[in-house]
Protein backbone atom coordinates (compact mmCIF):
# COMPACT_ATOMS: atom_id res chain seq x y z
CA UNK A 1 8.57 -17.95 137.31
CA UNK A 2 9.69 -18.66 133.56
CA UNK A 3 6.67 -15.35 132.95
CA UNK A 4 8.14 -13.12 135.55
CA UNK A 5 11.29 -13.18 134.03
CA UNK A 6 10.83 -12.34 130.77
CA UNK A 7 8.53 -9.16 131.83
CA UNK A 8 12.16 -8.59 134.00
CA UNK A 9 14.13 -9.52 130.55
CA UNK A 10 11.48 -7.03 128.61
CA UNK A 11 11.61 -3.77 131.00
CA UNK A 12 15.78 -4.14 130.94
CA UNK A 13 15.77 -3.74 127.24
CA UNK A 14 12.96 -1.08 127.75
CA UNK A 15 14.89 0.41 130.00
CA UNK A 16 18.17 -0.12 128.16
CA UNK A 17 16.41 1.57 124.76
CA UNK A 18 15.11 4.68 126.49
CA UNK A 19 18.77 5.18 128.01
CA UNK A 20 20.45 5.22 124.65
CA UNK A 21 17.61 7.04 123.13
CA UNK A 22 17.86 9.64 125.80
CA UNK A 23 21.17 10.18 125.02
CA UNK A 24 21.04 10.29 121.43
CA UNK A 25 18.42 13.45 122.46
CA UNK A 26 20.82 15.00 124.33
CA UNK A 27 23.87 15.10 121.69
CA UNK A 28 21.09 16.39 118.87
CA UNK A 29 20.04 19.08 121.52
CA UNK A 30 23.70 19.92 122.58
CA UNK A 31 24.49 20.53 118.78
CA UNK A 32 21.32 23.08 118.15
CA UNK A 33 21.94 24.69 121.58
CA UNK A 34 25.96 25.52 120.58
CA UNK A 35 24.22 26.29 116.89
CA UNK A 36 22.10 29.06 118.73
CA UNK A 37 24.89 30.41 121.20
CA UNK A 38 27.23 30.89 118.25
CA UNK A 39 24.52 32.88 116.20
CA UNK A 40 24.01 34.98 119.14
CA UNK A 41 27.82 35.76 119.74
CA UNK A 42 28.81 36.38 116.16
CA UNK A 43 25.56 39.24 115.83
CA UNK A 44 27.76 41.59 118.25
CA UNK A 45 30.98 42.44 116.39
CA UNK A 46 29.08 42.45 112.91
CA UNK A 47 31.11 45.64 111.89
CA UNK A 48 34.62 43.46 112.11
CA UNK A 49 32.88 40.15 111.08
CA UNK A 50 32.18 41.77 107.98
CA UNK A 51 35.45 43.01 107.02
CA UNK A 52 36.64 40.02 107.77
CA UNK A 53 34.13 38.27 105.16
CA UNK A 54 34.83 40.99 102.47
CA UNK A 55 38.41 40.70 102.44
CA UNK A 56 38.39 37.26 102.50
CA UNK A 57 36.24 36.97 99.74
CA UNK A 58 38.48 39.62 97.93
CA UNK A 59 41.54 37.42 97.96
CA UNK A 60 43.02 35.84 95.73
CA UNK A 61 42.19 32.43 96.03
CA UNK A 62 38.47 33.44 96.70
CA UNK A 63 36.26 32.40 93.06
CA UNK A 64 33.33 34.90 94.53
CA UNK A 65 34.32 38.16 92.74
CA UNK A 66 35.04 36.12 89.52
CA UNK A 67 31.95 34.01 89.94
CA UNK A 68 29.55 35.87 91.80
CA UNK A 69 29.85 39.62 91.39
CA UNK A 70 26.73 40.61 92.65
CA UNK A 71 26.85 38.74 95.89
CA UNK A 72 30.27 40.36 96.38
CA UNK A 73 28.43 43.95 95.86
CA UNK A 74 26.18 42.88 98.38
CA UNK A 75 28.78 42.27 101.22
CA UNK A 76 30.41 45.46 100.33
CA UNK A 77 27.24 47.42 100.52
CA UNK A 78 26.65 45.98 103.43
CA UNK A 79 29.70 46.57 104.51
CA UNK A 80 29.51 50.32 103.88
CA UNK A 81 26.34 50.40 105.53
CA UNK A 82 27.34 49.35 108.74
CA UNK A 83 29.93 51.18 108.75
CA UNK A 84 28.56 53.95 108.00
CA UNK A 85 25.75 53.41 111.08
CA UNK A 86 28.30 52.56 113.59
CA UNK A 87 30.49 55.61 112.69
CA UNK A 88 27.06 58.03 112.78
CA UNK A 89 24.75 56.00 114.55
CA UNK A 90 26.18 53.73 116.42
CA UNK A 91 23.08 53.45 118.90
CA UNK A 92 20.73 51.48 115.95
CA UNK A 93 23.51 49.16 116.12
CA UNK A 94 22.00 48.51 120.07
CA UNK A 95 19.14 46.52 117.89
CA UNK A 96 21.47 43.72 116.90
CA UNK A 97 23.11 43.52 120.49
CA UNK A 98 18.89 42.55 121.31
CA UNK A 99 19.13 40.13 118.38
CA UNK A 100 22.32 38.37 119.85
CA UNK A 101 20.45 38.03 123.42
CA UNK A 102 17.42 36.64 121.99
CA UNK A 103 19.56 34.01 120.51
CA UNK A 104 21.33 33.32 123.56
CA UNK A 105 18.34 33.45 126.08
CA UNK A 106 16.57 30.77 123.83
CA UNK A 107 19.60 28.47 123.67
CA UNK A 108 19.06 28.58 127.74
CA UNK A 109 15.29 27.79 126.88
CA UNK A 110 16.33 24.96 125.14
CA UNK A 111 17.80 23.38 128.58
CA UNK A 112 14.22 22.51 129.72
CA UNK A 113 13.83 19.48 126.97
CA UNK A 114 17.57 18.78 127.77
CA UNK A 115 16.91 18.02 131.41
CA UNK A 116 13.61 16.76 130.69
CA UNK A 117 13.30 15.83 127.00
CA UNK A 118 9.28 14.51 127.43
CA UNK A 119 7.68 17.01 129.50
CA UNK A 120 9.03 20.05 127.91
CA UNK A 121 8.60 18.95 124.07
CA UNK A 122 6.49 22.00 123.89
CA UNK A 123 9.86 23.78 123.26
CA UNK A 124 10.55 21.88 120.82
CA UNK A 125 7.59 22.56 119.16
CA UNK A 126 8.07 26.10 119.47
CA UNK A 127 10.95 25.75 117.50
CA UNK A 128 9.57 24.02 114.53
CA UNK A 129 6.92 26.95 114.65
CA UNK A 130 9.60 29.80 114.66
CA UNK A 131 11.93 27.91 112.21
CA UNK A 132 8.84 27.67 109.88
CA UNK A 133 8.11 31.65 110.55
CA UNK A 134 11.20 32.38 109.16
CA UNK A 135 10.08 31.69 105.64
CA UNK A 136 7.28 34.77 105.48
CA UNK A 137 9.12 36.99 107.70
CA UNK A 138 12.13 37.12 104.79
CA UNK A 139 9.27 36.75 101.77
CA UNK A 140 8.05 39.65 103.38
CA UNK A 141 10.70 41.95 105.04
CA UNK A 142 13.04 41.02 102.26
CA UNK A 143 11.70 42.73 99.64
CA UNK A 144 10.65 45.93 101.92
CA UNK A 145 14.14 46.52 103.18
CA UNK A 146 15.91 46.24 99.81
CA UNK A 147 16.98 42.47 100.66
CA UNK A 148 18.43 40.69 97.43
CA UNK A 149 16.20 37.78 96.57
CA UNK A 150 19.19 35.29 96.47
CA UNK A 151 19.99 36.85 100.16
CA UNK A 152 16.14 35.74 101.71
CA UNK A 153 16.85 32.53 100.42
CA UNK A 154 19.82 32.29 102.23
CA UNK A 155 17.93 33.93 105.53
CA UNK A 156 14.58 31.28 104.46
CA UNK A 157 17.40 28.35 104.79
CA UNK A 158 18.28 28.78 108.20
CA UNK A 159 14.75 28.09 108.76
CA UNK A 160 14.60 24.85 106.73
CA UNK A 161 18.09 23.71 108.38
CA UNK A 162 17.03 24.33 111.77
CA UNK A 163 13.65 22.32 111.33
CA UNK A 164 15.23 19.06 110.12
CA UNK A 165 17.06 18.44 113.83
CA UNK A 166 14.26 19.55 115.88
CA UNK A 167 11.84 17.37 113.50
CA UNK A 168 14.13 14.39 114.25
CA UNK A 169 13.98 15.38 117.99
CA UNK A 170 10.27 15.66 118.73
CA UNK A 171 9.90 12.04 116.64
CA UNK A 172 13.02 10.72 118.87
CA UNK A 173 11.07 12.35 121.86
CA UNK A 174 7.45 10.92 121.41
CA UNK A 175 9.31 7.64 120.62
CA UNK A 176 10.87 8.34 124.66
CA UNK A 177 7.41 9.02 125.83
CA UNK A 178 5.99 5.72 124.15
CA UNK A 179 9.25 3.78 125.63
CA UNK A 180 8.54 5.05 129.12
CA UNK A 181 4.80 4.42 129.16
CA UNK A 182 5.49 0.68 128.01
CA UNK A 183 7.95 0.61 130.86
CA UNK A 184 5.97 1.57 133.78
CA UNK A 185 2.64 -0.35 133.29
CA UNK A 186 2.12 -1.92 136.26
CA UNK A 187 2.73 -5.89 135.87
CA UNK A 188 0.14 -8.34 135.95
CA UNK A 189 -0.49 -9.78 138.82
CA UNK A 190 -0.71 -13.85 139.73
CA UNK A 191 -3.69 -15.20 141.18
CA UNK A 192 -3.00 -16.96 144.27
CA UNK A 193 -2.99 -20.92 144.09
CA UNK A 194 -5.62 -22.15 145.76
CA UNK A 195 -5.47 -24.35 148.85
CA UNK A 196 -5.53 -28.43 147.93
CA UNK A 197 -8.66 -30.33 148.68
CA UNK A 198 -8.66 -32.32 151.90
CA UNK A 199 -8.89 -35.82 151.60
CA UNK A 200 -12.04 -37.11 152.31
C-alpha cells in the first residue's frame, strides 16, 4: 500500500511538472508567433514605414545623424529607392507583399507545436535551420545587391535572435517528451499472495 502510493505521489508531480512545463512552451511560442505576425504586417506599408523611420531619425532629439551619418544615408537611400519603385514600378513592390505572407503563413505553421508541442518539434527544428540560413543568405546576397556590411549584420542578427527562443524550446520540449514517457510506464505489478498452508 505504502509502494502504491508513492508511484501515485510520483506521477502527480510528473504530471504536475509537464503541466507547468507545457505552459511555459506555450508563452515562449506565443511570443515568437506575435514576433513573426508583426514582421509580416510591417513588410506591406514599407514606403510609409520608412518615412516614418527617416524623419524620426532626422529630429532633433535623434543622436543618428550626429553619430552615425552613414547609417542615416542608408535609410535615405533607401528611402529614395522605394520611392522611386512604388512611384514607377509599383508592381516589384508585389515581391514584399509575398515576403509579408510567408511570414504570416509560418506564424500559422508554428500552431502545430503549440497544440502539440512533442509531436510536431520538427517545426521547431525547421526553425533553428532557417534562422541559421539567414547568416549565408546576407554574407552572400549582401554584398551582391549593394547591402552595407553593418546592414547584413543587422539582417545576420535576426537570425541569431530568433535561434536563442526556439533553442530553449526544443530543450524545454524533449525535456516534455522525457516527462511524459516517465509518466506513462505502465506500473509494476504485485504478485498475488499466495494461499496459507493448511494445517496438517
Amino acid at each position: 500500500m505504502v509502494q502504491r502510493d508513492g508511484k501515485a505521489g510520483r506521477t502527480l508531480r510528473v504530471m504536475e511538472h509537464s503541466s507547468a512545463l507545457e505552459r511555459r512552451i506555450r508563452v515562449w511560442l506565443a511570443i515568437f508567433i506575435v514576433g513573426l505576425v508583426l514582421s509580416g504586417l510591417t513588410a506591406f506599408p514599407l514606403v510609409h514605414e520608412l518615412r516614418w523611420v527617416e524623419s524620426l531619425l532626422k529630429s532633433d532629439a535623434s543622436p543618428v545623424p550626429g553619430h552615425f551619418p552613414a547609417l542615416m544615408e542608408w535609410i535615405s537611400r533607401a528611402r529614395e529607392g522605394l520611392e522611386a519603385t512604388d512611384e514607377k514600378y509599383p508592381f516589384i513592390l508585389y515581391g514584399t507583399d509575398w515576403l509579408a505572407f510567408a511570414h504570416l503563413v509560418i506564424a500559422v505553421a508554428f500552431y502545430g507545436p503549440f497544440r502539440d508541442p512533442v509531436r510536431n518539434i520538427w517545426m521547431i527544428e525547421f526553425g533553428m535551420i532557417a534562422c541559421v540560413g539567414v547568416i549565408p543568405l546576407a554574407l552572400i546576397c549582401g554584398p551582391i545587391r549593394g547591402i552595407p556590411l553593418y546592414w547584413q549584420f543587422i539582417d545576420m542578427s535576426f537570425g541569431v535572435i530568433g535561434i536563442i527562443p526556439l533553442y530553449l524550446l526544443r530543450r524545454m520540449i524533449k525535456r516534455l517528451e522525457a516527462l511524459s514517457s516517465a509518466g506513462s510506464e505502465p506500473a509494476e505489478s504485485t504478485p498475488p499472495e499466495s494461499p496459507p498452508l493448511a494445517a496438517a
